[in-house]
N, C-alpha and C. Protein backbone atom coordinates (compact mmCIF):
# COMPACT_ATOMS: atom_id res chain seq x y z
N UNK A 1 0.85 -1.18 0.00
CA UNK A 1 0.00 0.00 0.00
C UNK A 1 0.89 1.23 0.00
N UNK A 2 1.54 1.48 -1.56
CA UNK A 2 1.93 3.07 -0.94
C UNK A 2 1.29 4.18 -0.79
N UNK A 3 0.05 4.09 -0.40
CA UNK A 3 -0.74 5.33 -0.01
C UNK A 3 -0.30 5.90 1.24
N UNK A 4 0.05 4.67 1.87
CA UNK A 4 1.33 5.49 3.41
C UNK A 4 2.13 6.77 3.39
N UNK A 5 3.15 5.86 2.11
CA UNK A 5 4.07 6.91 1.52
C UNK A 5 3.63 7.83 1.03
N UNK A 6 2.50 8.33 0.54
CA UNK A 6 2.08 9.22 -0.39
C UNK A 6 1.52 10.07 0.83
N UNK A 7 0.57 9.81 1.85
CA UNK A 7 0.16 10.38 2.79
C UNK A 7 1.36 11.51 3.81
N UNK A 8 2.03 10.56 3.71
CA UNK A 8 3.71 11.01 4.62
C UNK A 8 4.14 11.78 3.84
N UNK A 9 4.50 11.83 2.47
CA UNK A 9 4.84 12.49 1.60
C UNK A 9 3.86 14.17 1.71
N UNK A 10 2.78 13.76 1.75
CA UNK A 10 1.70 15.25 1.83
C UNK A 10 1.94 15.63 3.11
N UNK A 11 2.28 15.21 4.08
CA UNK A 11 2.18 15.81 5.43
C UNK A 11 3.05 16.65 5.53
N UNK A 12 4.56 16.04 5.12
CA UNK A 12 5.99 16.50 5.12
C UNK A 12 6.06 17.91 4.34
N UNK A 13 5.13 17.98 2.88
CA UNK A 13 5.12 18.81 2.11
C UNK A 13 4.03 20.10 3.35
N UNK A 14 3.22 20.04 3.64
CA UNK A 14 2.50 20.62 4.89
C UNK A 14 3.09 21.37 5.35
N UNK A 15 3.77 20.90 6.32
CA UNK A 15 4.84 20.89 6.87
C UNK A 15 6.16 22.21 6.77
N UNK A 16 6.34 21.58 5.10
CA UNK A 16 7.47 22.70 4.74
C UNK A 16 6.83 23.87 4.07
N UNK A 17 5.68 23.86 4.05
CA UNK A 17 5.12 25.47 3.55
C UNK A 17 4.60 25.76 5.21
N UNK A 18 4.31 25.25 6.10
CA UNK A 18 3.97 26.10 7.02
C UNK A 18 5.61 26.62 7.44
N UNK A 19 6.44 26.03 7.55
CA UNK A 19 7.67 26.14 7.73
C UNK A 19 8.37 27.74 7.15
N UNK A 20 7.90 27.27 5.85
CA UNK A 20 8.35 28.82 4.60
C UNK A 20 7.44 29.88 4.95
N UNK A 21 6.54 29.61 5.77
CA UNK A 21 5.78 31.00 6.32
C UNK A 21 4.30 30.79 4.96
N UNK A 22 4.25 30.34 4.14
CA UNK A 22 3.52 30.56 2.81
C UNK A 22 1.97 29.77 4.16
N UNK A 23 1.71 29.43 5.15
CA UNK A 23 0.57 29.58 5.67
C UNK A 23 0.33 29.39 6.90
N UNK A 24 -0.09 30.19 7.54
CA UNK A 24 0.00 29.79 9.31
C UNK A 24 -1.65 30.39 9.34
N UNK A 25 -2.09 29.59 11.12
CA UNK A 25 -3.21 29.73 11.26
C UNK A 25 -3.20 28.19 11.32
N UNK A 26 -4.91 28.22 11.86
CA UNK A 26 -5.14 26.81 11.53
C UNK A 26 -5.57 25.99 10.18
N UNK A 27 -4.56 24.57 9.97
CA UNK A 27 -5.16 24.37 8.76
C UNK A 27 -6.43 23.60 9.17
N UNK A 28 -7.34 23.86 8.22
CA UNK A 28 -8.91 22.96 8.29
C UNK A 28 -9.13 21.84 7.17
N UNK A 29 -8.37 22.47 5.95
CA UNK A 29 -8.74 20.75 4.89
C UNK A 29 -7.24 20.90 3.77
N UNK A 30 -7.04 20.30 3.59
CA UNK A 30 -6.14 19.76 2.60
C UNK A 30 -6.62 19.02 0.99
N UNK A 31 -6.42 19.84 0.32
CA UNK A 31 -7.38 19.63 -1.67
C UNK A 31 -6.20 19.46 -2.20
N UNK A 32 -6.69 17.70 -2.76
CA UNK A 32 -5.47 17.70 -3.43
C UNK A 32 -6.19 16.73 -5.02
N UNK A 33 -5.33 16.72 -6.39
CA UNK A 33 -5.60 16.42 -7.68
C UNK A 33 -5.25 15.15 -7.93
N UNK A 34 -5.78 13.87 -7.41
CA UNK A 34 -5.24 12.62 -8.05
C UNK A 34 -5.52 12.45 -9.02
N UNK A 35 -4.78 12.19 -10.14
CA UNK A 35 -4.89 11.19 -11.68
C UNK A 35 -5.55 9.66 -11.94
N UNK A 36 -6.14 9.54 -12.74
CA UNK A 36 -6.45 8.38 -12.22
C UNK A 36 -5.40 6.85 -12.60
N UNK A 37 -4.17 7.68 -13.22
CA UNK A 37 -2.93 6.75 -14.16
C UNK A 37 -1.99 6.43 -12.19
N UNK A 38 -2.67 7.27 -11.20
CA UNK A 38 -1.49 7.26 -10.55
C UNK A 38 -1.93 5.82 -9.79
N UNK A 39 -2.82 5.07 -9.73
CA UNK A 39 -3.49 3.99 -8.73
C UNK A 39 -3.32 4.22 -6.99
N UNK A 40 -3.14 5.54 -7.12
CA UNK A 40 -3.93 5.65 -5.90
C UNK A 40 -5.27 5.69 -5.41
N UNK A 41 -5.34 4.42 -4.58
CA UNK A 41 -6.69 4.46 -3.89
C UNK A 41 -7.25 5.57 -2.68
N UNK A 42 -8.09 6.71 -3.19
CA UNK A 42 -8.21 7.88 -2.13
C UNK A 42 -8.40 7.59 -0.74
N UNK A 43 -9.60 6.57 -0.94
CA UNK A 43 -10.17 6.54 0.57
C UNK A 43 -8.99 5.67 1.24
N UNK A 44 -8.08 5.31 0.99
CA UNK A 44 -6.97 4.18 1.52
C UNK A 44 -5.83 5.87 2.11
N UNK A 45 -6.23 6.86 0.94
CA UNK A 45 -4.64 7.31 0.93
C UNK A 45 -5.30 8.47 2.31
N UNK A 46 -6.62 8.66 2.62
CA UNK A 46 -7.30 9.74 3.58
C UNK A 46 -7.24 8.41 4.60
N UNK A 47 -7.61 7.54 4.84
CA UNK A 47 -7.71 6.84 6.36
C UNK A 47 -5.94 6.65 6.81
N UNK A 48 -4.86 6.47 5.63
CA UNK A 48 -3.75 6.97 6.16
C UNK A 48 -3.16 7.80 7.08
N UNK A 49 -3.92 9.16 6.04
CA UNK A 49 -3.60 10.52 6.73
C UNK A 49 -4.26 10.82 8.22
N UNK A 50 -5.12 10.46 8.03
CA UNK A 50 -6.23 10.08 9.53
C UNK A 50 -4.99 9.56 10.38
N UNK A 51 -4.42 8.71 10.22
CA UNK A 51 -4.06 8.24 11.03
C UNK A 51 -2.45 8.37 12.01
N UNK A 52 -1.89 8.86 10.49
CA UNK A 52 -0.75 9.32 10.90
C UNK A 52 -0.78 10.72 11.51
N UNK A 53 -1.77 11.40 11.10
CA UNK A 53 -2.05 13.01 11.92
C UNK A 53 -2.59 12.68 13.32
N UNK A 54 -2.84 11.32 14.02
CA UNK A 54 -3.46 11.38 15.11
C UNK A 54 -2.43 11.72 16.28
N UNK A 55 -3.17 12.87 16.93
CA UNK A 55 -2.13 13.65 18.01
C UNK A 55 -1.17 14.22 17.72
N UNK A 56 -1.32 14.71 16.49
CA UNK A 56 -0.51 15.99 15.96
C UNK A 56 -0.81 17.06 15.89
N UNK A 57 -0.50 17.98 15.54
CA UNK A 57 -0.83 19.39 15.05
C UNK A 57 -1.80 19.41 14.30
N UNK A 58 -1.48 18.12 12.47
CA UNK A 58 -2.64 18.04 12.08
C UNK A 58 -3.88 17.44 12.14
N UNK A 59 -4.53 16.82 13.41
CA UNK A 59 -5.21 15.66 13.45
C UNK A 59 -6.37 16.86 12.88
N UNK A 60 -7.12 15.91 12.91
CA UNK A 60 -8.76 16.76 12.59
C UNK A 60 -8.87 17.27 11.27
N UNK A 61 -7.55 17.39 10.83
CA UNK A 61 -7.75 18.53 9.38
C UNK A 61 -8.18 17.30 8.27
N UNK A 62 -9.21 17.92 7.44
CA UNK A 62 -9.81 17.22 6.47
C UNK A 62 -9.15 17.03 4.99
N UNK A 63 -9.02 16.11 4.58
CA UNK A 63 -8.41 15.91 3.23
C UNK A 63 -9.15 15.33 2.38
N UNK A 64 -10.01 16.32 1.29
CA UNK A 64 -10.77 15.94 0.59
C UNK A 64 -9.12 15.97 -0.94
N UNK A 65 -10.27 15.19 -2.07
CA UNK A 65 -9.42 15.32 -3.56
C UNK A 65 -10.67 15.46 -4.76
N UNK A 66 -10.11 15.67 -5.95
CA UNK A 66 -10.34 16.05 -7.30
C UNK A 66 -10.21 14.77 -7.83
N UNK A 67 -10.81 13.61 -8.31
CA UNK A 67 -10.37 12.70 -9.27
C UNK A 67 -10.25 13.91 -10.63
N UNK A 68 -8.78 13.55 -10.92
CA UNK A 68 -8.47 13.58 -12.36
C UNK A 68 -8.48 12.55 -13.35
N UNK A 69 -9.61 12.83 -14.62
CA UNK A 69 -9.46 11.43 -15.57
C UNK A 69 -8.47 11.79 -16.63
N UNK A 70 -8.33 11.14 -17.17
CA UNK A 70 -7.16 10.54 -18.01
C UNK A 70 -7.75 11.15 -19.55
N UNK A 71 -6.32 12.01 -19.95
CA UNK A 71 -6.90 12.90 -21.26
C UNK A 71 -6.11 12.85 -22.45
N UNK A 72 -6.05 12.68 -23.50
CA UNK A 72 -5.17 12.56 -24.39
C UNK A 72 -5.45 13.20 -25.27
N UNK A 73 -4.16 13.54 -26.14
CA UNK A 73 -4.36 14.83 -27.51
C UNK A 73 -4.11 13.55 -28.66
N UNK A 74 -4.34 13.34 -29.38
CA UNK A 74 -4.01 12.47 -30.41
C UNK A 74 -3.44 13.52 -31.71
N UNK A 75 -2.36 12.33 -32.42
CA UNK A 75 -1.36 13.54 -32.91
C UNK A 75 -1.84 13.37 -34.13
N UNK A 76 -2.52 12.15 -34.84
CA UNK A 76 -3.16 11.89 -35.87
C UNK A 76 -4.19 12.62 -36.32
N UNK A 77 -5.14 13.08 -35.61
CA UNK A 77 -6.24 14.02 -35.96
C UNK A 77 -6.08 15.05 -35.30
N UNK A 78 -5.71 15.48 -34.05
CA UNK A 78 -5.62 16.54 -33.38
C UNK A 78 -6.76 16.70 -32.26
N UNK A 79 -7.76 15.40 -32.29
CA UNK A 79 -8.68 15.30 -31.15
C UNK A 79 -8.13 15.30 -29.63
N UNK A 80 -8.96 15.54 -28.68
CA UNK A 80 -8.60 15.03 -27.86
C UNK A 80 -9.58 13.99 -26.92
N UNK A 81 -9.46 13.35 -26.30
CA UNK A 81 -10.28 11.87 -26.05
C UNK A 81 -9.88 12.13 -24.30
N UNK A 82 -11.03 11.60 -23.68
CA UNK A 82 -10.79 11.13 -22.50
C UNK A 82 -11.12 9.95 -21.92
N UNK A 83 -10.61 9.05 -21.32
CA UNK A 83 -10.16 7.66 -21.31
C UNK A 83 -10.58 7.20 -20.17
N UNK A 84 -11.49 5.84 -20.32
CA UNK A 84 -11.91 5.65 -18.88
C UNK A 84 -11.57 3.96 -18.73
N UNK A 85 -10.11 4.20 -19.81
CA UNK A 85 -9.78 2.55 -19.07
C UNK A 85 -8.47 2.92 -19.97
N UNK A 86 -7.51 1.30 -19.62
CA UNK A 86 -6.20 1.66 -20.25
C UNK A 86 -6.75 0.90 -21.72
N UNK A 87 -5.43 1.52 -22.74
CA UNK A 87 -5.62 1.37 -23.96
C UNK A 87 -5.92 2.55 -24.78
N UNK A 88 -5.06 3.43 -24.87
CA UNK A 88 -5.31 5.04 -25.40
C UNK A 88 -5.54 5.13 -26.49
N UNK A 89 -6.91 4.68 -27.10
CA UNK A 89 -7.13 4.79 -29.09
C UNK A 89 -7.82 5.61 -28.78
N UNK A 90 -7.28 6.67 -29.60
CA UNK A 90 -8.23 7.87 -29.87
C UNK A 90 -9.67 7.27 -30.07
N UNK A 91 -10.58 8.08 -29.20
CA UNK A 91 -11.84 8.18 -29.60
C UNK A 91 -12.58 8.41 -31.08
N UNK A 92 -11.93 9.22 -31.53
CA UNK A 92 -12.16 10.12 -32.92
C UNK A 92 -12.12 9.00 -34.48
N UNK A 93 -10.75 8.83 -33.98
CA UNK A 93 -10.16 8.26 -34.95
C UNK A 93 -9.68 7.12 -35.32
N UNK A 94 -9.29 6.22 -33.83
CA UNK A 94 -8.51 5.10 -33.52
C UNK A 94 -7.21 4.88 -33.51
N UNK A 95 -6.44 6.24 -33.77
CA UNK A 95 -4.97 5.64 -33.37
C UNK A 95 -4.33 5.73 -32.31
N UNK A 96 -3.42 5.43 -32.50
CA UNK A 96 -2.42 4.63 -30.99
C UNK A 96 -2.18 6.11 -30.31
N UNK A 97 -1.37 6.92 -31.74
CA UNK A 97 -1.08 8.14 -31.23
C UNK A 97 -1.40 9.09 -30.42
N UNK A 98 -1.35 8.45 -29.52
CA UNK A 98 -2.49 9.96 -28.23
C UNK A 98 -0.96 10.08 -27.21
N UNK A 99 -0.92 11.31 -27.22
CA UNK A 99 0.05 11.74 -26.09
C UNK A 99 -1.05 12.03 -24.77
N UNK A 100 -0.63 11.43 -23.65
CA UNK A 100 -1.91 11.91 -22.53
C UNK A 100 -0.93 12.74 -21.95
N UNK A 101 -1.97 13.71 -21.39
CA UNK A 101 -1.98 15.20 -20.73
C UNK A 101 -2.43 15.72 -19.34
N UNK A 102 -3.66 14.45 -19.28
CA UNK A 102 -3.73 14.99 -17.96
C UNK A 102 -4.24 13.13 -17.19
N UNK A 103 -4.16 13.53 -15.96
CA UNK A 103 -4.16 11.92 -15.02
C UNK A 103 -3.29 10.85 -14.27
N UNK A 104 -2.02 11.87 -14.77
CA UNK A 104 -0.91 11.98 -13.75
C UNK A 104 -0.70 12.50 -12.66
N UNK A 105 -2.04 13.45 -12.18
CA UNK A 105 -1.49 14.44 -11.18
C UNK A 105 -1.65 13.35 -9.81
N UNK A 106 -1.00 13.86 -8.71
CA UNK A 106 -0.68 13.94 -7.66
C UNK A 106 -0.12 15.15 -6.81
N UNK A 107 -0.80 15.97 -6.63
CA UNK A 107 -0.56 17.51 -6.01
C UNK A 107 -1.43 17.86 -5.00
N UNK A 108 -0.78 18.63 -4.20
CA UNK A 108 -1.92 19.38 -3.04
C UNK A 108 -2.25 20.60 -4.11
N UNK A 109 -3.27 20.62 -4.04
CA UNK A 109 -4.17 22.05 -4.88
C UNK A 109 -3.88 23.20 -4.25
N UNK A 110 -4.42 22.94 -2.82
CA UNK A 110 -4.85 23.79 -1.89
C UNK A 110 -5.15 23.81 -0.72
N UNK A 111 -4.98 24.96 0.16
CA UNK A 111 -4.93 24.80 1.82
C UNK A 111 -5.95 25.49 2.32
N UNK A 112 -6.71 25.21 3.10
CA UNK A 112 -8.10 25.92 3.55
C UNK A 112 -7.32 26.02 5.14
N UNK A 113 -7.15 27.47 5.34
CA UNK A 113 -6.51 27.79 7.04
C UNK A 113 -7.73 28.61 6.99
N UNK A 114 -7.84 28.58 8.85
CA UNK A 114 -8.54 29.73 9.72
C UNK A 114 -7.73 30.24 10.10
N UNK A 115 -7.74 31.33 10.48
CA UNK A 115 -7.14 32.76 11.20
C UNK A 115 -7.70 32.23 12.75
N UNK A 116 -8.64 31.31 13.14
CA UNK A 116 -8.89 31.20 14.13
C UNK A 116 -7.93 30.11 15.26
N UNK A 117 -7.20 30.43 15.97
CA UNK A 117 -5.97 29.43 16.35
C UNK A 117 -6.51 28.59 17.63
């Protein structure tokens, strides 16, 4: 399950922007963009975070996400297709040629703080 790692990974990142000053206050939720190429399982990668925040600074804070689906430009026609399984044939047209663009992500979006401490 590396949703551990990935969880630890977001905390750490947390962490070093409250660190850089870029947000203080209390944080309340954590928005972040999974892909769906990345096989992370959300609700695996939030009962993580649950757990490793317990009796920390961040316990309580909520971590919702964005499923990102899977998007490709195809270089053959110039369509672009979005993909809801593996096997990238253009929609349009049927060729192989699809460069994908988006459904890789893995990012924190965004930080929801209160001013209220």
């Amino acid at each position: 399950m590396h949703e551990a790692a990935i969880a630890q990974g977001v905390i750490d990142e947390i962490q070093r922007l409250h660190d850089e000053g870029v947000w203080s206050g209390k944080l309340v939720e954590v928005r972040l963009r999974i892909g769906k190429l990345t096989a992370v399982v959300p609700d695996y990668l939030a009962f993580c975070f649950e757990a490793m925040t317990k009796d920390t600074a961040l316990e309580g804070v909520d971590l919702s996400w964005e499923d990102v689906p899977v998007q490709g430009l195809c270089h053959a026609c110039g369509e672009t297709s979005q993909f809801d399984k593996i096997g990238f044939l253009c929609l349009s047209c049927g060729s192989p040629d699809v460069e994908i663009s988006q459904g890789r992500e893995l990012l924190i979006d965004s930080l929801e703080v209160s001013d209220d401490h």
